[in-house]
C-alpha atoms as a PDB file:
ATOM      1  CA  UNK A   1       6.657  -7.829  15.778  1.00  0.00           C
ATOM      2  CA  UNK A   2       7.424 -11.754  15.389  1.00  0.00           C
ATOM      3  CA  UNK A   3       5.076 -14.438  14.588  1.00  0.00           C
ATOM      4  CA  UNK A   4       5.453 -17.635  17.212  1.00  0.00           C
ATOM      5  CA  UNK A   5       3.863 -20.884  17.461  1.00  0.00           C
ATOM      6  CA  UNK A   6       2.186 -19.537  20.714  1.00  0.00           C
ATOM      7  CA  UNK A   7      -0.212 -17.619  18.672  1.00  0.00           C
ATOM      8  CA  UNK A   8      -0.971 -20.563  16.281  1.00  0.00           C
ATOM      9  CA  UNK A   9      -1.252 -23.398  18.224  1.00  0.00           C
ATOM     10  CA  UNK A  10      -2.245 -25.732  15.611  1.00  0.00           C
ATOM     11  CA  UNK A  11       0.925 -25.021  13.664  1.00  0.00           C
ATOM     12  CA  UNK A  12       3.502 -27.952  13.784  1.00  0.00           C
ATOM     13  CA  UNK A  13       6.954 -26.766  15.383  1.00  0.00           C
ATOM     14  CA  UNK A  14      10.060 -27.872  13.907  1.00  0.00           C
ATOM     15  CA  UNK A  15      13.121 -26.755  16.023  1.00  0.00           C
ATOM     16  CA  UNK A  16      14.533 -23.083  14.620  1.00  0.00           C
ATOM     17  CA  UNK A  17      12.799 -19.720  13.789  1.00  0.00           C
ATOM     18  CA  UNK A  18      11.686 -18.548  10.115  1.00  0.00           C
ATOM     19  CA  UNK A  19      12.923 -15.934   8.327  1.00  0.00           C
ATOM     20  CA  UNK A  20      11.710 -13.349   5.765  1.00  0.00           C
ATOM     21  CA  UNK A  21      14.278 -11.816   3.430  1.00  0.00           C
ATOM     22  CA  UNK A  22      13.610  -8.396   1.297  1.00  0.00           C
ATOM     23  CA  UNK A  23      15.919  -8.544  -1.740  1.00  0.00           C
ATOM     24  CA  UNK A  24      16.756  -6.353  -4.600  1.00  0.00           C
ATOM     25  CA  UNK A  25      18.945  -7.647  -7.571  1.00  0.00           C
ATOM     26  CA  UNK A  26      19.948  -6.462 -10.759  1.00  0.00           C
ATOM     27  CA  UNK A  27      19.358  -9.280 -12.650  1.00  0.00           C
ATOM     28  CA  UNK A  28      21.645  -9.124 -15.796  1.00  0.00           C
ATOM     29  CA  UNK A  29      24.134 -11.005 -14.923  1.00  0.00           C
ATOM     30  CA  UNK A  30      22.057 -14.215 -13.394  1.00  0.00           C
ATOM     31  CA  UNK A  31      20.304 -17.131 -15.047  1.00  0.00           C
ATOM     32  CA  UNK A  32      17.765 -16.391 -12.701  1.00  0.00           C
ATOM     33  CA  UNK A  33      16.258 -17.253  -9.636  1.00  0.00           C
ATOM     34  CA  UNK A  34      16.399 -20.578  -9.881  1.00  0.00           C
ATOM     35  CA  UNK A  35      19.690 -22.207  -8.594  1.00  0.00           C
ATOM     36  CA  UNK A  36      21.112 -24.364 -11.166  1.00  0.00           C
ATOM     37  CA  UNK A  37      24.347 -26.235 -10.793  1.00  0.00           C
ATOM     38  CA  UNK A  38      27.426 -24.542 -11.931  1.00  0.00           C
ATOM     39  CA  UNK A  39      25.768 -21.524 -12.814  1.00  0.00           C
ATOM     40  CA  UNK A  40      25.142 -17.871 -11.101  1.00  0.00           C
ATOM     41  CA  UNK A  41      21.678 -17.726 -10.237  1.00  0.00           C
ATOM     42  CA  UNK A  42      20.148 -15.041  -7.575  1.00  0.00           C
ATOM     43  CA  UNK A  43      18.668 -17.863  -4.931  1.00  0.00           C
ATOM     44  CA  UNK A  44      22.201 -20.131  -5.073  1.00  0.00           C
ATOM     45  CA  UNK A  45      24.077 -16.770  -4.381  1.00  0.00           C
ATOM     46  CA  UNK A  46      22.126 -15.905  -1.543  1.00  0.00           C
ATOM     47  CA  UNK A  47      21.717 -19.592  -0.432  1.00  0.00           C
ATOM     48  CA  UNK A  48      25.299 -19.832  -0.158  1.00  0.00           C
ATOM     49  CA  UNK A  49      25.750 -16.759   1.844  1.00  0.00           C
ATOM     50  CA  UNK A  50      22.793 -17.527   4.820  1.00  0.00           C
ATOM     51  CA  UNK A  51      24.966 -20.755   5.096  1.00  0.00           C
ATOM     52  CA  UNK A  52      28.361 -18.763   5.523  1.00  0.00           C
ATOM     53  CA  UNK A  53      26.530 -17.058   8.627  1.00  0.00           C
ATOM     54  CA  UNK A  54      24.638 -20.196   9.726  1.00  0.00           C
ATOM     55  CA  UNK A  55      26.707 -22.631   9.773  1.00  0.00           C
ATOM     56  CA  UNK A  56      24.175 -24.826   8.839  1.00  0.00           C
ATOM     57  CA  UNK A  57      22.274 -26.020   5.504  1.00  0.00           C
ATOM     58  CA  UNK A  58      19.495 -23.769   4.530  1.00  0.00           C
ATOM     59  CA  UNK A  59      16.719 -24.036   2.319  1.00  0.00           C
ATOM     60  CA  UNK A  60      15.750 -21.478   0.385  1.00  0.00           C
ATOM     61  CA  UNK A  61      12.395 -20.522  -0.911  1.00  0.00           C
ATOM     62  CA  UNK A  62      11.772 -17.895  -2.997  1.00  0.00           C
ATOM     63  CA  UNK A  63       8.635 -15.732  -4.071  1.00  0.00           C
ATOM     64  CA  UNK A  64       9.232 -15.959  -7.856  1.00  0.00           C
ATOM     65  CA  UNK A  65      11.163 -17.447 -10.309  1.00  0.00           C
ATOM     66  CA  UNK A  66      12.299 -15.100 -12.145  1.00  0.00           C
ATOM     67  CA  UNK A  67      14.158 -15.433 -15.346  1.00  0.00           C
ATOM     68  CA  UNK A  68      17.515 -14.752 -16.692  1.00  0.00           C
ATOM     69  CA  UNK A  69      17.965 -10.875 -17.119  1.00  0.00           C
ATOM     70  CA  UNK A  70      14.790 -10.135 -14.762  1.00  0.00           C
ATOM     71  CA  UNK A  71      15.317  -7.310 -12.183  1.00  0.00           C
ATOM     72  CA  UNK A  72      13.518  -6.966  -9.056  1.00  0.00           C
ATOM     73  CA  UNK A  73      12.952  -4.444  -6.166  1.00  0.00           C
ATOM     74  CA  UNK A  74      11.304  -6.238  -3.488  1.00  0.00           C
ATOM     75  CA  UNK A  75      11.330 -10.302  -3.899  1.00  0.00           C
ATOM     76  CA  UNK A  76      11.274 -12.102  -0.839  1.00  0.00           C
ATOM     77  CA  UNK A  77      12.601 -15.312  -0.015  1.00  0.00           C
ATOM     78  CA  UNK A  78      12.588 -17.717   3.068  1.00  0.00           C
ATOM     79  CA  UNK A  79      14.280 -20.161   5.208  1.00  0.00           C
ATOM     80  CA  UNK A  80      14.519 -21.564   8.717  1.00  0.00           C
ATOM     81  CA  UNK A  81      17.690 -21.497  10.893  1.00  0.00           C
ATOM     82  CA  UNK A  82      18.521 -22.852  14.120  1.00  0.00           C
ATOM     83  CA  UNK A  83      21.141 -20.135  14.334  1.00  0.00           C
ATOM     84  CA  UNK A  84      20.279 -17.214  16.739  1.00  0.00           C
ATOM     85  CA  UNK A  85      21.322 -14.130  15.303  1.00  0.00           C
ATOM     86  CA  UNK A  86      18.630 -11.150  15.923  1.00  0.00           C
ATOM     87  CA  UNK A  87      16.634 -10.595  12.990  1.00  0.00           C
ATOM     88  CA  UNK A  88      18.692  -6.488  12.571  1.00  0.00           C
ATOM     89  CA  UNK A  89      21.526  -8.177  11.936  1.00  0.00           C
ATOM     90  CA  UNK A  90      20.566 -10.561   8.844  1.00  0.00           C
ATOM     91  CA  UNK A  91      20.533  -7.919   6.182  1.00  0.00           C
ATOM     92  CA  UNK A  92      24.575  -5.902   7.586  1.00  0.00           C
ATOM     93  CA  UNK A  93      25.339  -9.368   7.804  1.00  0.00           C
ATOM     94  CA  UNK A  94      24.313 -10.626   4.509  1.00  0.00           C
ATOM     95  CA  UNK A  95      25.168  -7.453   2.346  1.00  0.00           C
ATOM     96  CA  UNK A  96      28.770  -7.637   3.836  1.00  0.00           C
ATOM     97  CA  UNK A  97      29.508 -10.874   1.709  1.00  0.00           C
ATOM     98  CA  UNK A  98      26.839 -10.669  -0.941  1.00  0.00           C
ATOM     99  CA  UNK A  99      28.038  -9.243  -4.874  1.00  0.00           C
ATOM    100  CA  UNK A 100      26.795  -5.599  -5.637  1.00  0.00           C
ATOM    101  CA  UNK A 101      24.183  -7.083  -8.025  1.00  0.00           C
ATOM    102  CA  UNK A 102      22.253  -8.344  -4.494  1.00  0.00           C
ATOM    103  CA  UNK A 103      21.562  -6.273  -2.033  1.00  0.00           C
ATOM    104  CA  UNK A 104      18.952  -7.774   1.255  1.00  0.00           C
ATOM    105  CA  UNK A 105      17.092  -4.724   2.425  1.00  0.00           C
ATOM    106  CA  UNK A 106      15.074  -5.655   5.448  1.00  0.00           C
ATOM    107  CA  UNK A 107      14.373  -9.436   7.158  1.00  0.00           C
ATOM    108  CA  UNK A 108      11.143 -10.588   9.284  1.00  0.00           C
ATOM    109  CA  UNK A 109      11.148 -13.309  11.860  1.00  0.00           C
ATOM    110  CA  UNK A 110       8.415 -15.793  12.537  1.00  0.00           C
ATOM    111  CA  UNK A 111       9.958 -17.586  15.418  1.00  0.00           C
ATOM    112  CA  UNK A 112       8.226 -20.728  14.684  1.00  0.00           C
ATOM    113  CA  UNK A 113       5.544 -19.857  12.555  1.00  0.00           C
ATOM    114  CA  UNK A 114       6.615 -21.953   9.171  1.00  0.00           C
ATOM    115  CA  UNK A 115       6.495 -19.128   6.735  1.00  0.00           C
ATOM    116  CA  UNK A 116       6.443 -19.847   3.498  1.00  0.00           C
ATOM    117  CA  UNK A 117       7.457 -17.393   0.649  1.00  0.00           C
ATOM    118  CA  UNK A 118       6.152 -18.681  -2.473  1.00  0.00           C
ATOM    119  CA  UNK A 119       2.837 -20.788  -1.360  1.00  0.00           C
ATOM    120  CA  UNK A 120       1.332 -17.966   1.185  1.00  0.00           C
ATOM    121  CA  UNK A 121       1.958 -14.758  -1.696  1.00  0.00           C
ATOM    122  CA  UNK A 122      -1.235 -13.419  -1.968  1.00  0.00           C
ATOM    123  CA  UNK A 123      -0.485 -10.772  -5.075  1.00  0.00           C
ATOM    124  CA  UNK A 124       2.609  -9.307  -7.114  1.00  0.00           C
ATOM    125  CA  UNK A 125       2.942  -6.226  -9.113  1.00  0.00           C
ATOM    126  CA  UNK A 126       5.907  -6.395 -11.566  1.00  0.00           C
ATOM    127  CA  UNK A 127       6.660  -3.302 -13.980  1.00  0.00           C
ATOM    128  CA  UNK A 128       7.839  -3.154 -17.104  1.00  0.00           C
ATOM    129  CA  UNK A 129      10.193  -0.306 -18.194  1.00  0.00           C
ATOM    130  CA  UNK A 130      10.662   1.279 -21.855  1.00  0.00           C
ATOM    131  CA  UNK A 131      13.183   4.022 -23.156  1.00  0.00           C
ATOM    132  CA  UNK A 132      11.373   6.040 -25.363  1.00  0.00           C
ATOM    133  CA  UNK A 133      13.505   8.376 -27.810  1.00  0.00           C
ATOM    134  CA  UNK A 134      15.332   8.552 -30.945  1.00  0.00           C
ATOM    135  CA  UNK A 135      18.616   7.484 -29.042  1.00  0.00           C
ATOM    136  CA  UNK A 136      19.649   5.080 -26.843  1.00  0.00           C
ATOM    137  CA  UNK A 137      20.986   5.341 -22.827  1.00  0.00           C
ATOM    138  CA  UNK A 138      24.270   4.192 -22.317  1.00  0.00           C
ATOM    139  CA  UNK A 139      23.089   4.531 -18.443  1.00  0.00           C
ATOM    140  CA  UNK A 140      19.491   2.322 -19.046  1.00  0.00           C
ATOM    141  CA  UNK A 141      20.498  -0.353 -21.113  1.00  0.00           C
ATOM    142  CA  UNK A 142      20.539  -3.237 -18.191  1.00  0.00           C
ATOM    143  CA  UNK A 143      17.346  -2.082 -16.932  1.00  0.00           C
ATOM    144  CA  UNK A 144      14.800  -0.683 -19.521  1.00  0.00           C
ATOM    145  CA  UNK A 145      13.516  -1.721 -23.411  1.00  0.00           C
ATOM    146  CA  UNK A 146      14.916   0.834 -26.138  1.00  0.00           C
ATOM    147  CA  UNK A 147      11.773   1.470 -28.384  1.00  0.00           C
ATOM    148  CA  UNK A 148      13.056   4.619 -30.643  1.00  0.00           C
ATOM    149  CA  UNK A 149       9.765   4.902 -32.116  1.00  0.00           C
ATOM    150  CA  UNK A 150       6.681   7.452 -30.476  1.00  0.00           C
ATOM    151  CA  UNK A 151       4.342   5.336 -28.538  1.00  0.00           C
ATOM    152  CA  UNK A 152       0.646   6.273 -28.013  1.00  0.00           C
ATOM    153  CA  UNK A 153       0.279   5.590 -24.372  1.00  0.00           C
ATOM    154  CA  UNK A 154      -3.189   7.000 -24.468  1.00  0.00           C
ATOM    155  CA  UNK A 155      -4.036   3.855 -27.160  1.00  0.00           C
ATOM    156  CA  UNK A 156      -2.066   1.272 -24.944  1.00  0.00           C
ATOM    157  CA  UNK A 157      -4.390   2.490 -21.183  1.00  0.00           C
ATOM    158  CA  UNK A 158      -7.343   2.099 -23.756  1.00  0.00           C
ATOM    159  CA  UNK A 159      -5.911  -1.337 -24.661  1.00  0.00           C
ATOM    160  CA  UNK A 160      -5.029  -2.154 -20.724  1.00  0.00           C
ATOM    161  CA  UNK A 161      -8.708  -2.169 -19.955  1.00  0.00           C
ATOM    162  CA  UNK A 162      -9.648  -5.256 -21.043  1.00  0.00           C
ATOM    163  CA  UNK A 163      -6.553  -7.207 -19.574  1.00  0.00           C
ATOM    164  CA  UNK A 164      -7.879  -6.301 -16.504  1.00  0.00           C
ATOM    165  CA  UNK A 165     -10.065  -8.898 -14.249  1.00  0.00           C
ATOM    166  CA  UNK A 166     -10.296 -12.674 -14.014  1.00  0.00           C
ATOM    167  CA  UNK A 167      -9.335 -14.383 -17.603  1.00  0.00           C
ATOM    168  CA  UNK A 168      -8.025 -16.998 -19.583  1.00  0.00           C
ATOM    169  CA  UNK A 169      -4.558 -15.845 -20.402  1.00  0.00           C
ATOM    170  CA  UNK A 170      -3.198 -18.818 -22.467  1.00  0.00           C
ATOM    171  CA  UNK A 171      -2.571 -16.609 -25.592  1.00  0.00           C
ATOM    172  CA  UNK A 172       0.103 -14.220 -23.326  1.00  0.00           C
ATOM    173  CA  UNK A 173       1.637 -17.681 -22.324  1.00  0.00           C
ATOM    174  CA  UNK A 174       5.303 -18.912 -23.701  1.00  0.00           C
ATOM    175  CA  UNK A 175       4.706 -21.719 -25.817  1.00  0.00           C
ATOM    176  CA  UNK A 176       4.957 -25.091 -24.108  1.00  0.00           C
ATOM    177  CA  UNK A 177       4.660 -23.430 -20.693  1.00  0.00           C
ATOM    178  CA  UNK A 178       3.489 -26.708 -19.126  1.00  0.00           C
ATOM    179  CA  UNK A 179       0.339 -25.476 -15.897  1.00  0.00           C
ATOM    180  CA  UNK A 180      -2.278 -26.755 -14.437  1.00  0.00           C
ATOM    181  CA  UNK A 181      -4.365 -23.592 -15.378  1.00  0.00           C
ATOM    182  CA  UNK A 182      -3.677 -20.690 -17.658  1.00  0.00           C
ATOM    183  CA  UNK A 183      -6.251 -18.400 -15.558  1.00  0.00           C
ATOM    184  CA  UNK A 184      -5.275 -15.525 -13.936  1.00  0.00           C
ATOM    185  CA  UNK A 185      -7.014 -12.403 -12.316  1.00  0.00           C
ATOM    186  CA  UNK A 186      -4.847  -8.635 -12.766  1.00  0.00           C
ATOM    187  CA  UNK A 187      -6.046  -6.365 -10.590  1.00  0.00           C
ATOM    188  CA  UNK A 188      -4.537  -3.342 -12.546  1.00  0.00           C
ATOM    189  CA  UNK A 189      -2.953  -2.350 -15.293  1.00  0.00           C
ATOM    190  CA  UNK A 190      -1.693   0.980 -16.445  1.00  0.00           C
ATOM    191  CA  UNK A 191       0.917   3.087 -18.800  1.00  0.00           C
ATOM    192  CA  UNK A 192       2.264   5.692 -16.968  1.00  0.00           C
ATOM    193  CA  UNK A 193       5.310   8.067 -17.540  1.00  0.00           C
ATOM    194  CA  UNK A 194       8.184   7.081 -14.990  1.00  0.00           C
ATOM    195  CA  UNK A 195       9.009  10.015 -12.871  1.00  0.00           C
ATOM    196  CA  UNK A 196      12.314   8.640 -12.363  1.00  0.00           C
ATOM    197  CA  UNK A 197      13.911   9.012 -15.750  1.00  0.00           C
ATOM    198  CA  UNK A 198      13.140  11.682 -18.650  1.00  0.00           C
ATOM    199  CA  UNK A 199      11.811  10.312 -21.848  1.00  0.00           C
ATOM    200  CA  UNK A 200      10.551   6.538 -20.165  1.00  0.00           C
ATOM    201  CA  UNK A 201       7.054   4.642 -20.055  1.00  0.00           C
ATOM    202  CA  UNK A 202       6.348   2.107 -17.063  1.00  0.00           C
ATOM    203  CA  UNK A 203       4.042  -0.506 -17.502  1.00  0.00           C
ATOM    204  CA  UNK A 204       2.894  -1.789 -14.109  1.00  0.00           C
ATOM    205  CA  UNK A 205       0.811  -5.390 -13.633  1.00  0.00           C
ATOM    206  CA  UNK A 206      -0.689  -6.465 -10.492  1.00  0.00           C
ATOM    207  CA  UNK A 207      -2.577  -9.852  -9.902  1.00  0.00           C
ATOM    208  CA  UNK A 208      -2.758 -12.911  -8.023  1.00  0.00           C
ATOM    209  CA  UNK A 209      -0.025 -14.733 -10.121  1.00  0.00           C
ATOM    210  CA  UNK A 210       1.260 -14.505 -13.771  1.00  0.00           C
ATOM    211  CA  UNK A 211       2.144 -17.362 -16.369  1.00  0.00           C
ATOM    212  CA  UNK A 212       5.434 -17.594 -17.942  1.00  0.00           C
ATOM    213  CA  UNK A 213       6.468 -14.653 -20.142  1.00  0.00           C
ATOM    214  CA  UNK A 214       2.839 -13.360 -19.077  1.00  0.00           C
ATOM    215  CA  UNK A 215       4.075  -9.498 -18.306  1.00  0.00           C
ATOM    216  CA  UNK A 216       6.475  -9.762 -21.399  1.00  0.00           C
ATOM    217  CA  UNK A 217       3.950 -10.590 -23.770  1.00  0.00           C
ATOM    218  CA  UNK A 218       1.383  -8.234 -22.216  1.00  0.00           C
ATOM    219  CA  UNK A 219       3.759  -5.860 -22.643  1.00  0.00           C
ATOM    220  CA  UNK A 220       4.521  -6.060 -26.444  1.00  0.00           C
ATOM    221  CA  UNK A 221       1.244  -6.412 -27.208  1.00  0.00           C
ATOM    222  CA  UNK A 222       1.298  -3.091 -25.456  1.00  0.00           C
ATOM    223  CA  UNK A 223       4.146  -1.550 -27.221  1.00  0.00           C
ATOM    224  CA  UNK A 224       2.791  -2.700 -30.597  1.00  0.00           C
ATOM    225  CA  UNK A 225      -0.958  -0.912 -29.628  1.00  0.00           C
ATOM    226  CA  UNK A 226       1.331   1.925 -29.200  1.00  0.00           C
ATOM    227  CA  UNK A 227       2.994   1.728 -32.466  1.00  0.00           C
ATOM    228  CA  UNK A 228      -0.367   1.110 -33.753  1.00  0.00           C
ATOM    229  CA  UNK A 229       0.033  -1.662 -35.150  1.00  0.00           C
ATOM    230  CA  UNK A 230      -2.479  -3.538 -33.079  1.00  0.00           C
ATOM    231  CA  UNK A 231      -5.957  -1.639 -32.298  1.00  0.00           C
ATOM    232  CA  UNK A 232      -6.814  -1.144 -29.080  1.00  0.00           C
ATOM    233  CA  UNK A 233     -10.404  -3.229 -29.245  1.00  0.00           C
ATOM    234  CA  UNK A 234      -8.625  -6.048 -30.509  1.00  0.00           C
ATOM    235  CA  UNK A 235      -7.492  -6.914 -27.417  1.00  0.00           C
ATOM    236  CA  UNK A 236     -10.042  -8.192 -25.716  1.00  0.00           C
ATOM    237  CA  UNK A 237     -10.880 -11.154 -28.527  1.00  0.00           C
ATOM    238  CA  UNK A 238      -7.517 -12.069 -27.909  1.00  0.00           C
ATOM    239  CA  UNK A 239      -7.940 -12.982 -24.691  1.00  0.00           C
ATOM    240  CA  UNK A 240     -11.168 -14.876 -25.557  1.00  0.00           C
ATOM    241  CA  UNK A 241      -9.649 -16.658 -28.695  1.00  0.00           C
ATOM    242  CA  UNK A 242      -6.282 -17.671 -26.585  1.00  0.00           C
ATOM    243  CA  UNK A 243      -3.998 -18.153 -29.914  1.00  0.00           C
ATOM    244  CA  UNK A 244      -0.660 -17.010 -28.865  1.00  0.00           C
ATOM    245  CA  UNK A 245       0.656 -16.126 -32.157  1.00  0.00           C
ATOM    246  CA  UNK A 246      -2.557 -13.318 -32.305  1.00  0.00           C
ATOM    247  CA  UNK A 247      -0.816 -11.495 -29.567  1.00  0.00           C
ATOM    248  CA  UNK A 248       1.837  -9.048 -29.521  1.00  0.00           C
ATOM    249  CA  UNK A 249       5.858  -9.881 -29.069  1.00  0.00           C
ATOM    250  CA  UNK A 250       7.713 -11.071 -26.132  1.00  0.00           C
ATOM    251  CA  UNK A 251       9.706  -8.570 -24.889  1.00  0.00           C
ATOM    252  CA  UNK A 252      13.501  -8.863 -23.487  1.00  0.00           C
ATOM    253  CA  UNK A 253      13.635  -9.601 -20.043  1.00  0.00           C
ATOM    254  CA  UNK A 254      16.089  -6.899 -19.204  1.00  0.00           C
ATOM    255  CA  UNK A 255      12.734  -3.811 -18.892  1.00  0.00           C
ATOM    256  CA  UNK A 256      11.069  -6.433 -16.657  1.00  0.00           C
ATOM    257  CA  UNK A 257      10.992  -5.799 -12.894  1.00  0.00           C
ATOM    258  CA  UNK A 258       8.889  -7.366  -9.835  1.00  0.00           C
ATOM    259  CA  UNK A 259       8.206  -4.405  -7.371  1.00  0.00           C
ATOM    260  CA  UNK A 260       6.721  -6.170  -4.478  1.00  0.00           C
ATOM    261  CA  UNK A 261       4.848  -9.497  -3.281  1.00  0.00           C
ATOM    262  CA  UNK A 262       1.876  -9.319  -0.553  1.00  0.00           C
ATOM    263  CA  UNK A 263       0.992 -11.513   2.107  1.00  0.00           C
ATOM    264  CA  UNK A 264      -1.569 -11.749   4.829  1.00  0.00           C
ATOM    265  CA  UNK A 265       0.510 -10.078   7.461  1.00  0.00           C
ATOM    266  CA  UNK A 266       1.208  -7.047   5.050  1.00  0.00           C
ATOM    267  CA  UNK A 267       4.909  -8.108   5.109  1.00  0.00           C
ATOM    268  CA  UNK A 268       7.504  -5.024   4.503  1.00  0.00           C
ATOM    269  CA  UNK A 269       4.298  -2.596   4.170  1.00  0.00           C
ATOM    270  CA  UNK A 270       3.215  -3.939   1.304  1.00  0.00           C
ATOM    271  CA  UNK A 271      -0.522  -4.597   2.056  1.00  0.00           C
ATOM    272  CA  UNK A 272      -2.765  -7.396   0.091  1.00  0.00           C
ATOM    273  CA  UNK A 273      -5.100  -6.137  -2.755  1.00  0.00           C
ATOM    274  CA  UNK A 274      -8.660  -4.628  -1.416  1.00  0.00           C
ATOM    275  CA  UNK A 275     -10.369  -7.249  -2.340  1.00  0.00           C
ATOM    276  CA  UNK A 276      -8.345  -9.904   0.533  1.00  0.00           C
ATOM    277  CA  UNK A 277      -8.830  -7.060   3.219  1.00  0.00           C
ATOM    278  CA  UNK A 278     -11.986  -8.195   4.986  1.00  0.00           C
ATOM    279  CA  UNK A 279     -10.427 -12.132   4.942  1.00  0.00           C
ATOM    280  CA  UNK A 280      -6.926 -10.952   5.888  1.00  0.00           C
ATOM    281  CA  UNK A 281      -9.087  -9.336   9.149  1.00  0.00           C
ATOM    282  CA  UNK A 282     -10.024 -12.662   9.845  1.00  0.00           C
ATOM    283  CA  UNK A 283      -7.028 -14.195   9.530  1.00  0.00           C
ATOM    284  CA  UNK A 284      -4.680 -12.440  10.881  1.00  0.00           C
ATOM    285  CA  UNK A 285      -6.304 -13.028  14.338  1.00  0.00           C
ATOM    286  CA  UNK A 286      -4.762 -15.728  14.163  1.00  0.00           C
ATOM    287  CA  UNK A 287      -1.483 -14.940  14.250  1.00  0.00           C
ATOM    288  CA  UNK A 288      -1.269 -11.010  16.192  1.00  0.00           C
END
């Protein structure tokens, strides 16, 4: 299915079609997202190789910024091309240049619907990976948190509870994080064993947008209720007193990953938290 100005006509129509991209990275070796001159970030890498097939300057806009060492499984990005090759072809095309540490798994087009990645996200879920044994995994070590002591996850999903709903999240905030607002709404939150690899914890977040270092701090405050060094019911005053040093430790990047991002059309099969579903009806009259 495409998207065209047809079905919108109020939408302005620059010349070219719009393009969604569905990218995994391993992001280890990458400051980032972010492109930065004259160093390896995940959206300059990419940028670079949509130009190499369109023969034409692109802009790219991405989802989320994620950091430096940040993984993710299903970010999307977008851009607008004047170029016309069919929309099965981007990701053969793109993967056939692209490093091993990017990989574009699927693409959308829009025709000239101006889809935008980053303002029309409704909701993200990222996860947050932990290696829990006495040893460490020469295999996990660019992709999950090395904790060799026990963790009570039954402590941390009693802890989870009250992260959960609309809140002032200041105190799981970097310091100097510079925003308009520091409240957020998560959806859900759980601790759950990850039926991928023996002896490993996921942490998995989902709400309508997350401050910087949010899921990292959330995290470690998670670990630490599991180490119990932080009860459970203190979490919730927390929230309410917004003191960042009451909270638990940042975490590295390198356990944090960003599953998926959903939008209105249910992009890539990801569909929008319950509560947008009766809206999204609405909406997306619109556009089908």
């Amino acid at each position: 299915m495409t998207f065209t100005a047809e079905t919108n006509p109020s939408t302005e129509r620059p010349v070219g079609r719009y393009f969604a991209l569905l990218v995994e990275f391993d992001g280890t070796d990458f400051v980032g997202w972010q492109e930065q001159l004259n160093l390896r970030s995940v959206q300059g890498t990419l940028r670079r190789a949509i130009i190499r097939l369109a023969k034409e300057p692109i802009i790219l806009t991405g989802c989320s910024r994620t950091d430096s060492g940040v993984h993710a499984a299903g970010h999307v990005s977008s851009f607008r091309t004047t170029v016309r090759i069919p929309t099965e072809k981007w990701p053969p095309a793109l993967n056939s240049i692209l490093p091993d540490d990017i990989s574009v798994i699927d693409a959308f087009c829009f025709e000239d619907y101006p889809f935008d990645a980053r303002r029309e996200a409704l909701d993200k879920q990222y996860s947050y990976r932990i290696l829990n044994r006495r040893n460490p995994s020469a295999l996990l070590t660019r992709g999950y948190y090395f904790e060799p002591r026990p963790l009570d996850a039954a402590a941390m999903n009693q802890a989870a509870e009250a992260f959960i709903g609309r809140h002032d999240f200041r105190a799981f905030m970097a310091t100097g994080s510079e925003v308009k607002t520091t409240t957020r709404t998560i959806y859900e939150l759980c601790v759950e064993p990850d039926i991928a690899q023996r002896d490993c914890w996921v942490i998995r977040v989902r709400g309508d947008g997350f401050l910087y270092n949010m899921v990292r701090i959330i995290a470690g405050t998670l670990v630490e209720v599991g180490l119990g060094k932080i009860r459970p019911e203190d979490v919730a005053s927390m929230i309410v007193g917004g003191e960042r040093k009451a909270a638990g430790l940042t975490l590295p990047a390198k356990g944090l990953r960003l599953d998926f991002v959903t939008y209105k059309q249910g992009l890539f099969g990801y569909q929008p938290w319950r509560e947008y579903n009766e809206d999204v009806r609405k909406e997306l009259k619109e556009y089908i």
